[in-house]
Protein backbone atom coordinates (compact mmCIF):
# COMPACT_ATOMS: atom_id res chain seq x y z
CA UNK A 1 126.66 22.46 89.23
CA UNK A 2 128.45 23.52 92.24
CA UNK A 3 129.50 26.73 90.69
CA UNK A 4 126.28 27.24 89.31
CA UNK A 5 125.09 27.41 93.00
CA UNK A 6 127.99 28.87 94.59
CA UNK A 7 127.30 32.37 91.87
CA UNK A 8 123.95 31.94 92.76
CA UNK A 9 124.24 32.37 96.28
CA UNK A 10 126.48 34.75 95.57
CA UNK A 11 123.87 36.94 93.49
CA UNK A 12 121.64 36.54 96.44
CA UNK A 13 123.94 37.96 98.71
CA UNK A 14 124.57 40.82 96.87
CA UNK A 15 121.08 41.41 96.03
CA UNK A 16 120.41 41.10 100.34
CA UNK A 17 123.20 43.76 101.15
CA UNK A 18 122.48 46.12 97.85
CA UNK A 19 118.56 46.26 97.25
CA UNK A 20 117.02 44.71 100.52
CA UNK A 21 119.28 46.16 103.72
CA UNK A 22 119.44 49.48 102.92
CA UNK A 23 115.16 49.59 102.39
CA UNK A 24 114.67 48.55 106.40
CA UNK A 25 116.80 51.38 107.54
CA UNK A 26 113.91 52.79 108.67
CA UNK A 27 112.13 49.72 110.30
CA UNK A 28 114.90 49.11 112.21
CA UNK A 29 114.35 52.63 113.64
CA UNK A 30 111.29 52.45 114.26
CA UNK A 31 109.73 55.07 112.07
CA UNK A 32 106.79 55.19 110.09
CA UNK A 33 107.18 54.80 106.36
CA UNK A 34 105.76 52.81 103.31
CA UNK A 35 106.48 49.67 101.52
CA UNK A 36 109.29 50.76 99.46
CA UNK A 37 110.95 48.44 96.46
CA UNK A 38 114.62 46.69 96.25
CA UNK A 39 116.62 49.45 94.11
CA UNK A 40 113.81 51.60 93.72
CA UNK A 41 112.41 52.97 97.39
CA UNK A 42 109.45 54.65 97.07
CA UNK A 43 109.70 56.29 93.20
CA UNK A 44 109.65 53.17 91.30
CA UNK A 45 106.18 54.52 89.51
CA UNK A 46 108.09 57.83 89.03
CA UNK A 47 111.37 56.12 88.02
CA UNK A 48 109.46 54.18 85.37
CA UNK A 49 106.97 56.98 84.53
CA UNK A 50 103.75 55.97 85.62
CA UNK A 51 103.14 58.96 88.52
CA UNK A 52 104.53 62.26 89.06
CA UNK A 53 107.12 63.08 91.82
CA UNK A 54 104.12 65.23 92.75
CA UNK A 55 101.57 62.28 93.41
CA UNK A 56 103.94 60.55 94.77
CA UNK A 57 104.85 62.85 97.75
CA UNK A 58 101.61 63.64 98.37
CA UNK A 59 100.70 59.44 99.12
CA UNK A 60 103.03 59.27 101.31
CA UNK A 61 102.74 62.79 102.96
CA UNK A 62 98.36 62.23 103.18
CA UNK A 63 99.10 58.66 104.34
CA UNK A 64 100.94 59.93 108.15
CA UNK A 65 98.70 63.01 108.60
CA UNK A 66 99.23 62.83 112.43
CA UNK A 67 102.93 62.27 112.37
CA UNK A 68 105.49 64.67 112.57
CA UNK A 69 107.47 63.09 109.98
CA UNK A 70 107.93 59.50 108.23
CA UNK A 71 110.64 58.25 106.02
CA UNK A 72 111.23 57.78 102.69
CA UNK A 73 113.65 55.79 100.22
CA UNK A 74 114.97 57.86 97.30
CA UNK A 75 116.01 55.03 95.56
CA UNK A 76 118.74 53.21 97.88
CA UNK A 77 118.94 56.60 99.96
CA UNK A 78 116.71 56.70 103.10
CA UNK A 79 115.24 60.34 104.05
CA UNK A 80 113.77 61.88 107.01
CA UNK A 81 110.45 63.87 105.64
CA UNK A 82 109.63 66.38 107.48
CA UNK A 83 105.68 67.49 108.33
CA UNK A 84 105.51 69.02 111.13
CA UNK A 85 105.73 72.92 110.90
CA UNK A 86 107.61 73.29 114.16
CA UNK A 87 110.50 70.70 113.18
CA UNK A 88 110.88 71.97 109.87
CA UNK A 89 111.30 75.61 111.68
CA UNK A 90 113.59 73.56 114.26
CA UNK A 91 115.56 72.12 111.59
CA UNK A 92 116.34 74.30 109.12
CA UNK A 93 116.31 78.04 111.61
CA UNK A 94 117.37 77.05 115.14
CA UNK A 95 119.71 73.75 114.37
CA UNK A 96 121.07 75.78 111.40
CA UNK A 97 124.64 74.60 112.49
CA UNK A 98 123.21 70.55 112.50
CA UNK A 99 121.76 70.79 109.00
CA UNK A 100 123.68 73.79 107.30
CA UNK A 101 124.43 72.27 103.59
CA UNK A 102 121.66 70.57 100.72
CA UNK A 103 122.14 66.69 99.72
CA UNK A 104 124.50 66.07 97.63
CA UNK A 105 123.76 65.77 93.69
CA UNK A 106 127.14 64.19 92.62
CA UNK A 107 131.27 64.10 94.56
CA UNK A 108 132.67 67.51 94.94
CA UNK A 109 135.85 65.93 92.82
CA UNK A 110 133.86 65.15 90.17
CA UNK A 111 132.65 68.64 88.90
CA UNK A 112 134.39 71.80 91.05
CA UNK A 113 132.59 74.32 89.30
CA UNK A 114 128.91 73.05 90.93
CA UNK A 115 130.83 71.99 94.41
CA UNK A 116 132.19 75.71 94.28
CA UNK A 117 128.64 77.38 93.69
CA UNK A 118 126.58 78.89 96.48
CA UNK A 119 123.76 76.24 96.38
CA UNK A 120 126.20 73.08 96.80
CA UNK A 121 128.86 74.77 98.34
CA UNK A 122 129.81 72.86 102.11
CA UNK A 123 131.86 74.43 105.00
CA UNK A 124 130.23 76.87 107.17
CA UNK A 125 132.61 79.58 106.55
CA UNK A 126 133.29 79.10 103.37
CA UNK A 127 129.67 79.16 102.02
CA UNK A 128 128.93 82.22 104.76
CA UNK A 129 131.74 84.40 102.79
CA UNK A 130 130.08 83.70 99.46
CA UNK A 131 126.75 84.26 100.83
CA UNK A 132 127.99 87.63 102.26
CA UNK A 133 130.19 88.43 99.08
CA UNK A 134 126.71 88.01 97.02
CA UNK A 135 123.85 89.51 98.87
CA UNK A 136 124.88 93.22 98.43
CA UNK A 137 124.22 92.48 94.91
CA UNK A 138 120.36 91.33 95.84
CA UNK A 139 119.58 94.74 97.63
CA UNK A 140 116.84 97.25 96.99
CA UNK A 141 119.53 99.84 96.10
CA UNK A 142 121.33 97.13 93.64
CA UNK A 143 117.61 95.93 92.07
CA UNK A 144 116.70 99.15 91.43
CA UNK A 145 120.36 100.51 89.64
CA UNK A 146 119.28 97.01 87.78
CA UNK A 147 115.62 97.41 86.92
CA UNK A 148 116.49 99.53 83.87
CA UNK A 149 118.00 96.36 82.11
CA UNK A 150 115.12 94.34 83.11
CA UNK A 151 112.89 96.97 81.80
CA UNK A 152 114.64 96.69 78.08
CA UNK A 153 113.98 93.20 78.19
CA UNK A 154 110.59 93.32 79.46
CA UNK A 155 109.65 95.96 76.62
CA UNK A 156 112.21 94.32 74.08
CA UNK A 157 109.12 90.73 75.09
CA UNK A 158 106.02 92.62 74.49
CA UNK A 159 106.52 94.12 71.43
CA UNK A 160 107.64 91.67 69.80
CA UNK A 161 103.86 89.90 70.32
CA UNK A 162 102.19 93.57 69.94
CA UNK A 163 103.77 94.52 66.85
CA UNK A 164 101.64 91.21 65.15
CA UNK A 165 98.66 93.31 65.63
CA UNK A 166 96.27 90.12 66.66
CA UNK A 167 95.55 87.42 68.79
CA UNK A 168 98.80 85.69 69.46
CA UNK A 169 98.86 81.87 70.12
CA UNK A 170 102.25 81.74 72.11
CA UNK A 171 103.60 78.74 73.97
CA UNK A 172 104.60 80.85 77.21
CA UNK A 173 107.34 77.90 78.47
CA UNK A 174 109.79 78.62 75.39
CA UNK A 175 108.85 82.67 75.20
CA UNK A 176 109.74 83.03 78.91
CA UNK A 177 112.74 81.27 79.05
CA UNK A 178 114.18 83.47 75.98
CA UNK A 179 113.05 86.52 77.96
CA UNK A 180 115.14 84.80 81.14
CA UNK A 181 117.79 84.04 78.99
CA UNK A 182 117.95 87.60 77.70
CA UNK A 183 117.48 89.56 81.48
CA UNK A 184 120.23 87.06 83.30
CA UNK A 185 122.85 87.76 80.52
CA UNK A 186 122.32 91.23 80.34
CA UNK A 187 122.51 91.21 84.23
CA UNK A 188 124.86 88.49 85.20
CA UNK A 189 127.26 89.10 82.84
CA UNK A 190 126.73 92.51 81.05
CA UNK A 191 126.05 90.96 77.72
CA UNK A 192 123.16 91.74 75.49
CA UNK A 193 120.55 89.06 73.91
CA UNK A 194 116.93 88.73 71.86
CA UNK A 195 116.39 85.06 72.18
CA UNK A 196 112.99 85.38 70.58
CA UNK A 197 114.38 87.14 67.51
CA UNK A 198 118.01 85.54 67.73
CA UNK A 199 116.36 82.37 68.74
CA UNK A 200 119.92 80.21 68.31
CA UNK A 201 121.87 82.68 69.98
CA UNK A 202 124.87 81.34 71.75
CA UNK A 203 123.50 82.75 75.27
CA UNK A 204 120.51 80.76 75.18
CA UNK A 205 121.64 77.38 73.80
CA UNK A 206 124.41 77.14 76.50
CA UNK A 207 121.71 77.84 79.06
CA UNK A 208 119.44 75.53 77.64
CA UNK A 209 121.81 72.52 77.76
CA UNK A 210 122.41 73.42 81.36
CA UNK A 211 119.50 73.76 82.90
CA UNK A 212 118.36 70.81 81.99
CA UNK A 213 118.10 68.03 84.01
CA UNK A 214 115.93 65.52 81.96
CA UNK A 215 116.62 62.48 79.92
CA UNK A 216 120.16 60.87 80.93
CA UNK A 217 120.96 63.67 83.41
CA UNK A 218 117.92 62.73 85.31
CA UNK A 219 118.38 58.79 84.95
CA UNK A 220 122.26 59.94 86.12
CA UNK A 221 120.67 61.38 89.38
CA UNK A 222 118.65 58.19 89.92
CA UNK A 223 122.13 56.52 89.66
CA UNK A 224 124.15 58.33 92.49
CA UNK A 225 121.30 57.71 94.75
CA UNK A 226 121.36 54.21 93.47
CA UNK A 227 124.53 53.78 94.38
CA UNK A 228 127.23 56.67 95.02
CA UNK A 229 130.09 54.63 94.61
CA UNK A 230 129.10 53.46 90.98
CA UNK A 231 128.59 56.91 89.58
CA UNK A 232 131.77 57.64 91.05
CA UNK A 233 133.25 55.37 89.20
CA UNK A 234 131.93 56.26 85.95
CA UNK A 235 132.84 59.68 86.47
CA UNK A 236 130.10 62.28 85.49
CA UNK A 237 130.45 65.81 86.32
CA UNK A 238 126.97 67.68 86.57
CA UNK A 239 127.78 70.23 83.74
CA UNK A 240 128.35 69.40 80.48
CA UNK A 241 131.73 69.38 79.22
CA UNK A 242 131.15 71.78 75.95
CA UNK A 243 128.86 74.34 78.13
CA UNK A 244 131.01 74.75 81.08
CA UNK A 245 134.44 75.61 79.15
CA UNK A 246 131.76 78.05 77.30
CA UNK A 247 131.06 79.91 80.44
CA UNK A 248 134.58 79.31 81.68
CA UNK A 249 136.17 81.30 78.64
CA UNK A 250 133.36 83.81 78.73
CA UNK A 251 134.13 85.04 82.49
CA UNK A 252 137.90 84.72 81.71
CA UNK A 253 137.10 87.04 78.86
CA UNK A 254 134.84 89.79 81.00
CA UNK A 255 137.31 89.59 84.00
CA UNK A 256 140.24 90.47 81.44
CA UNK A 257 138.42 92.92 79.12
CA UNK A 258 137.23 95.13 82.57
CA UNK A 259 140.51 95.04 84.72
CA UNK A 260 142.43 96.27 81.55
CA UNK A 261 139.88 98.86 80.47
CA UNK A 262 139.11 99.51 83.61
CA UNK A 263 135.18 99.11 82.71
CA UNK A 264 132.25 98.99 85.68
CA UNK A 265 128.93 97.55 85.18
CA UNK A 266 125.73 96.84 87.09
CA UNK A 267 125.76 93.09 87.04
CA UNK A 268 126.56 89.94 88.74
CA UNK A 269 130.07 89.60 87.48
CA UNK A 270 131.36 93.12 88.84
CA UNK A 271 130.11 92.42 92.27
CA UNK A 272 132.17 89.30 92.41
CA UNK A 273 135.37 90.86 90.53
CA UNK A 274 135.18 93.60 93.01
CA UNK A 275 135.48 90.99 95.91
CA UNK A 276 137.90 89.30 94.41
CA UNK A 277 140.30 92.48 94.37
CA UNK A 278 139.60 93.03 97.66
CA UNK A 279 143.69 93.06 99.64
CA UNK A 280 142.45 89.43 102.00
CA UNK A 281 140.18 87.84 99.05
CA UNK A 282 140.75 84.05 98.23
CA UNK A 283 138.21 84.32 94.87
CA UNK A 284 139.44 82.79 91.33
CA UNK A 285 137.93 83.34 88.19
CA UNK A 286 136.54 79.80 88.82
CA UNK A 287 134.52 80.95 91.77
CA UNK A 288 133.14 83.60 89.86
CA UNK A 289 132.39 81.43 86.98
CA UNK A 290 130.79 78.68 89.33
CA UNK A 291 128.44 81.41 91.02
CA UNK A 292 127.14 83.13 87.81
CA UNK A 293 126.57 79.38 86.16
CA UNK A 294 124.22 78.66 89.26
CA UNK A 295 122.59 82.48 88.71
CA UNK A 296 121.96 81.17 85.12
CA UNK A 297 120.73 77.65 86.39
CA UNK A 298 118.65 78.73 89.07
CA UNK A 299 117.40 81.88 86.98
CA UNK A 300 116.81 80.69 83.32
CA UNK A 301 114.42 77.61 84.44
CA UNK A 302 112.28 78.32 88.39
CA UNK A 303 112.11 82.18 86.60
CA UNK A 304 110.38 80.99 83.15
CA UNK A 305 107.97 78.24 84.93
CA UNK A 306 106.89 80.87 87.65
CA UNK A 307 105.75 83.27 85.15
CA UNK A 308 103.86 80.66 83.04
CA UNK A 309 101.99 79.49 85.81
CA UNK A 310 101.21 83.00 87.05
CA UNK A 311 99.63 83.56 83.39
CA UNK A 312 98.11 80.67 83.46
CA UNK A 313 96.33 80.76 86.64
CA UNK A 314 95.30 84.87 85.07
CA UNK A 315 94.00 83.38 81.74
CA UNK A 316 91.33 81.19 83.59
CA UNK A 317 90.49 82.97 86.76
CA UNK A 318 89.44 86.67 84.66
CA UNK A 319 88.36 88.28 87.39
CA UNK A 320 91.57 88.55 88.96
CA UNK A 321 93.26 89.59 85.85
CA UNK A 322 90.76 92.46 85.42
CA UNK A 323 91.35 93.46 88.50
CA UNK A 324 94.80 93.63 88.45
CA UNK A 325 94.63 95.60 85.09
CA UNK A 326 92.66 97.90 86.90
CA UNK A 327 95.30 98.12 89.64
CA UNK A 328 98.09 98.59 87.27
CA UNK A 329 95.72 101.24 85.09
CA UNK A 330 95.55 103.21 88.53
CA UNK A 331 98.91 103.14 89.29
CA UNK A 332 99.94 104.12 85.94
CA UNK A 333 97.96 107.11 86.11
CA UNK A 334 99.93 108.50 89.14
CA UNK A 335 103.62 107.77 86.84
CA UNK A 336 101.74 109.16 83.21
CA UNK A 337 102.30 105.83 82.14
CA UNK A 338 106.00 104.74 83.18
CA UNK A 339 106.26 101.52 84.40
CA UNK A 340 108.83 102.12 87.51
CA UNK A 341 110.52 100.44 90.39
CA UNK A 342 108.78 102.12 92.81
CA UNK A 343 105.41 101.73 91.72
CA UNK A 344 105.65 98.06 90.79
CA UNK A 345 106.39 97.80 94.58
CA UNK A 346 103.92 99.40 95.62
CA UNK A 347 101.19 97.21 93.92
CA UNK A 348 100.18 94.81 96.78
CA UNK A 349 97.45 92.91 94.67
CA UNK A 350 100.13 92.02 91.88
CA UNK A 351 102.45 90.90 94.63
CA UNK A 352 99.50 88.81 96.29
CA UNK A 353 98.97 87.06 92.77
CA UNK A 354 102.67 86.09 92.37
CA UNK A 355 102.49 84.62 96.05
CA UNK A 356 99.69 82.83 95.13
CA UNK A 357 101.10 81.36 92.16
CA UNK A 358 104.23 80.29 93.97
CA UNK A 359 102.26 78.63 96.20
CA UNK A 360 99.86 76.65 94.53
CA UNK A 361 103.27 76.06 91.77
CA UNK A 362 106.67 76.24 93.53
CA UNK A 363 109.83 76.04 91.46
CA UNK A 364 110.81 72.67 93.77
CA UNK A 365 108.48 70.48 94.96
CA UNK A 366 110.79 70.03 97.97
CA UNK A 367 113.65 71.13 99.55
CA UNK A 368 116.33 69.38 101.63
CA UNK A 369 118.66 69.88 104.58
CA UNK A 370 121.98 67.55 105.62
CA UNK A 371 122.81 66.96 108.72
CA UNK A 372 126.72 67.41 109.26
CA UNK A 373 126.81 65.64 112.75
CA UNK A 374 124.61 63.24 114.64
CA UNK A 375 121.17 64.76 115.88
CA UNK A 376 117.93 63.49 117.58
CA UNK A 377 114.94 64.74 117.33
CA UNK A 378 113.39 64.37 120.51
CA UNK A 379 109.64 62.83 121.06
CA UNK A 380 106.55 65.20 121.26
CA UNK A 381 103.98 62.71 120.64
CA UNK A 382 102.61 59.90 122.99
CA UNK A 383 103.44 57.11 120.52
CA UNK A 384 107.26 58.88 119.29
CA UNK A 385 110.75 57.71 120.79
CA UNK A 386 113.89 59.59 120.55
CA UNK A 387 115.01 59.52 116.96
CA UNK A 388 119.37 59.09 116.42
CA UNK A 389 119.56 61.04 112.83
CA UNK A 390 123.47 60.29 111.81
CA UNK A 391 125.82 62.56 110.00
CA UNK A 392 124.77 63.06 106.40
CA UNK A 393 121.08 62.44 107.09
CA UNK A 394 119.01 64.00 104.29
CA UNK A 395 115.47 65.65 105.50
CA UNK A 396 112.92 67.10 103.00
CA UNK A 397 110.65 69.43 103.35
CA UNK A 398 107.50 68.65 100.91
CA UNK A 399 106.85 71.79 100.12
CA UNK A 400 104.00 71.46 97.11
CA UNK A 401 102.09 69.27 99.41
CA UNK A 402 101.96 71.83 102.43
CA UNK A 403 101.05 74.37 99.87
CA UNK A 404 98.09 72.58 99.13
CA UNK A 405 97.28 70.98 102.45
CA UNK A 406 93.66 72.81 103.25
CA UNK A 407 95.18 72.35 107.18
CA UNK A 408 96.80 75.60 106.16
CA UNK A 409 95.18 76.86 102.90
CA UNK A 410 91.23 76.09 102.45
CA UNK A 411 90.39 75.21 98.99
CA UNK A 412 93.74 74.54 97.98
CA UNK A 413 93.18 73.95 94.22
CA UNK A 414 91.75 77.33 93.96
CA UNK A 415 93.47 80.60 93.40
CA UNK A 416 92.88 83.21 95.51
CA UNK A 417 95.57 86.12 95.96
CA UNK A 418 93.06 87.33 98.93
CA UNK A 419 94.95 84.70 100.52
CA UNK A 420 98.49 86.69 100.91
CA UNK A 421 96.39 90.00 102.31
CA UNK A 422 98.46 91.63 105.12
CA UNK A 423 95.63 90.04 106.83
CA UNK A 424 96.66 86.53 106.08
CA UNK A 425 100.07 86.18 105.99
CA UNK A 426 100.50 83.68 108.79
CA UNK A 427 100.59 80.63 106.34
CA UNK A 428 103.57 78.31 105.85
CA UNK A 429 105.12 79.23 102.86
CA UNK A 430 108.10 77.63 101.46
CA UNK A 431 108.69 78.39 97.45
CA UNK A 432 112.07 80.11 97.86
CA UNK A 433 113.08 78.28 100.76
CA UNK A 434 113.26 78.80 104.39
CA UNK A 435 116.15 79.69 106.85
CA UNK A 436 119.87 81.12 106.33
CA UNK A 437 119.74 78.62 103.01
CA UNK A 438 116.67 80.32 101.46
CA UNK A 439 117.38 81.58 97.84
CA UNK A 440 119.34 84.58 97.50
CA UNK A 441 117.64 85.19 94.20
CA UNK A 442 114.32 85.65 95.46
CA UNK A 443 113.79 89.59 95.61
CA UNK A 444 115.36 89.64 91.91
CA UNK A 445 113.07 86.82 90.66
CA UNK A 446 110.12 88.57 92.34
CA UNK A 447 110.70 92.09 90.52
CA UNK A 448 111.41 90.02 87.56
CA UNK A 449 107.94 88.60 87.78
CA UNK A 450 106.36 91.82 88.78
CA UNK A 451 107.60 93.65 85.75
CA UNK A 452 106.78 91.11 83.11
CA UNK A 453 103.32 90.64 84.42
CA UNK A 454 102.97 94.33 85.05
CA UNK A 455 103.71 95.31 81.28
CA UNK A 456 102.04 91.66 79.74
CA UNK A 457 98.39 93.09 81.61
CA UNK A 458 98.95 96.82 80.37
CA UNK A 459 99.01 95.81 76.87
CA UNK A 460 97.25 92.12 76.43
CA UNK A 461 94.90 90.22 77.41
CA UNK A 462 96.20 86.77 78.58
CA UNK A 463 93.43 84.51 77.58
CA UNK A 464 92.76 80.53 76.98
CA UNK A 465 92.87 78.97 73.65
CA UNK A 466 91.90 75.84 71.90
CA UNK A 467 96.11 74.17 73.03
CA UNK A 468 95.56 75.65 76.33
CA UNK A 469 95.15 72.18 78.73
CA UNK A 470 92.73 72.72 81.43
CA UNK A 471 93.62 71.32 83.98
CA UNK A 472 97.18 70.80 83.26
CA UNK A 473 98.56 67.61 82.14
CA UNK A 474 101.67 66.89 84.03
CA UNK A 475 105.01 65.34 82.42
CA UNK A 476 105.42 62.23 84.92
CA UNK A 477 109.31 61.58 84.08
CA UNK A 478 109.62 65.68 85.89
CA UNK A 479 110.91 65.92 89.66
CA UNK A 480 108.61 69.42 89.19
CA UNK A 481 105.53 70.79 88.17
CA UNK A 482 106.21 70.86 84.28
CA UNK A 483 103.20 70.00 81.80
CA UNK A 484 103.68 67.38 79.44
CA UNK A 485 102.36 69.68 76.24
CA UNK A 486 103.50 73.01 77.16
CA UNK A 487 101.48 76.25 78.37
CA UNK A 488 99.42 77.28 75.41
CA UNK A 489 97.77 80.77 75.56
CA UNK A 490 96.67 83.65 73.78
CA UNK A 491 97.72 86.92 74.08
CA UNK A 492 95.22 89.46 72.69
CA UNK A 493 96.48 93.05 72.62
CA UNK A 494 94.34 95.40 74.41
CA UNK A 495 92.38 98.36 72.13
């Protein structure tokens, strides 16, 4: 009996210092915040399915309206949400140095090929070289040496739905992640792909694997901010094992082939061989491996979803598809039909419709800043106090429910490029981050967009069908934006 008790008391101990302390970190500070559950925080209806990560930001974000932030528990993990437009610009621009790196997914030690890549990368100077080693690559001069291999791709998409001759039922979700597939190997690594004629290709299945991050992956996530020490115990890097020695051997293979042929190409991987020749450089073939991985990563999933949504959003608003097509028709005229770089950029409607769509459907739903020392955010409002934020204090940035919050954007729910007029560009607008740790990516993902959409409108229409879900039905187990049946459309090939 007395052992009975003793374990007892024992489990209640353990349950008081693991699920119950660490969920009044934020009472005992003194800031605002929901009810949040032992274990769980505040996802336990996301954790078990029953919301969206979506709906659940947005509770607690509508909830503290007039605060400039509130807390939250990711699982176990208390963090700082951030509201206010003027301490998210505080935090992430002018206290750059206070909150230079993203939370951490998993230990460095367990997986150096994502601690080495740009994204997850920590030390200032370290992740400042990369970042300056990479952004020549991202120029205007580099995207437009590039936008011929784009264009092949692009043209390589279309046809392959034109040469049907007929309305095409397509889910878009699987069609444009082969076409991202296919334009981030050709101009990451030099290599060559049709994913939606070679649909098993090597290229694509790799990719597939890592990028994503549902099913155990995601439940793995759940774990570390369960409990840190646990998962590393168990040991789980963040890329699968099989994947990441196929990457590995790839670059080991490019690297080799180039330096003793003496080969140069327009991609990702001859930027970073080229820095790591430089006479001072410190680069392995690991850290070019771990940067073109997160190219892939980043590229192959936020690239695919953007361009779904920005079809979806044309095949039930019409009007702004036919006026686009008009646009492009115009602009055509003046090239006798080329598509080129300098004409896509010059098309301020189609850039006001991708800015649209990124706003009413960023890639993230939020982003996130570490602290790497102690800060306090000092009190603005009548009823704040000074608020201590320790070292390794995560703070989000809700970006998805800013987006929508008609504060900022009227009607919300509705698209309207008008919105991103030269005339109204002084809206908060987060969808490829904000500050020195904005993505790097972003011009190339744009042009991406803008071509695809550019040559989709010349030659189809993009219009609903009987899959097509309106509105969207959203997959609940997501951290994003994802539908639960896919993005059914039709694509009916202008006469």
């Amino acid at each position: 009996m007395l052992l009975i008790t003793a374990f007892f008391i024992i489990l209640l101990i353990f349950f008081c210092f693991t699920g119950i302390i660490p969920i009044l970190y934020w009472k005992r500070r003194k800031v605002p915040h929901l009810m949040a559950w032992p274990y769980f925080g505040n996802r336990i209806s996301h954790v078990f399915h029953q919301h969206t990560m979506l709906d659940v930001l947005n509770k607690h974000y509508q909830a503290f309206r007039e605060k400039r932030y509130f807390g939250f528990y990711n699982m176990c993990t208390p963090v700082l949400i951030l509201r206010d437009l003027k301490l998210i610009k505080q935090i992430t621009v002018e206290e750059f140095d206070s909150f230079p790196e993203h939370r951490r997914f998993i230990p460095d030690e367990l997986d150096r090929l994502w601690s080495k890549n740009l994204f997850a990368m920590r030390g200032d100077e370290k992740w400042k070289s990369m970042r300056a080693t990479l952004t020549p690559f991202f120029t205007g001069s580099k995207l437009k040496m590039m936008f011929g291999l784009m264009k092949s791709c692009s043209n390589q998409f279309t046809n392959h739905f034109l040469s049907q001759n007929q309305l095409v039922t397509v889910e878009l979700k699987d069609a444009f992640t082969r076409l991202a597939n296919d334009v981030i190997a050709i101009t990451a690594f030099g290599v060559s792909c049709n994913s939606l004629e070679n649909k098993t290709n090597e290229f694509y299945l790799m990719g597939k694997v890592i990028s994503n991050v549902t099913g155990w992956r995601s439940s793995l996530q759940n774990l570390y901010q369960l409990s840190p020490t646990l998962y590393k115990f168990l040991g789980y890097p963040f890329y699968p094992k099989k994947e990441k020695s196929f990457f590995e051997n790839l670059v080991n293979e490019i690297v080799k082939l180039r330096k003793n042929k003496g080969l140069s190409k327009v991609d990702v991987i001859h930027s970073l061989i080229e820095a790591k020749n430089k006479k001072d450089s410190i680069l392995t073939n690991e850290d070019i491996t771990a940067q073109v991985m997160i190219f892939f990563f980043a590229g192959f999933e936020s690239i695919s979803t953007m361009l779904c949504y920005t079809c979806y959003e044309l095949a039930i608003n019409p009007d702004v598809q036919e006026n686009l097509y008009k646009e492009i028709s115009v602009a055509l005229r003046a090239t006798n039909g080329d598509i080129t770089y300098d004409m896509l950029m010059n098309i301020q409607y189609l850039g006001n419709i991708l800015d649209e769509s990124l706003r009413k459907w960023p890639p993230f739903n939020f982003i996130d800043r570490c602290s790497i020392k102690p800060f306090t955010i000092k009190p603005k409002e009548s009823d704040e106090k000074s608020l201590y934020l320790e070292a390794g204090t995560v703070c989000i940035i809700p970006v998805l429910s800013i987006q929508r919050d008609p504060k900022y954007y009227p009607d919300p729910e509705r698209f309207d490029p008008e919105r991103f007029s030269k005339a109204n560009k002084q809206v908060p607008y987060f969808s490829f981050g904000v500050g020195q740790r904005n993505c790097i990516g972003s011009r190339f993902a744009l042009l991406e967009g803008r071509l695809i959409i550019a040559e989709l409108i010349r030659k189809f229409k993009i219009v609903p069908v009987e899959k097509t879900e309106i509105p969207l039905v959203m997959n609940k187990g997501r951290n994003n934006a994802i539908p639960s049946n896919g993005f059914w459309l039709g694509l009916k090939p202008r006469r």
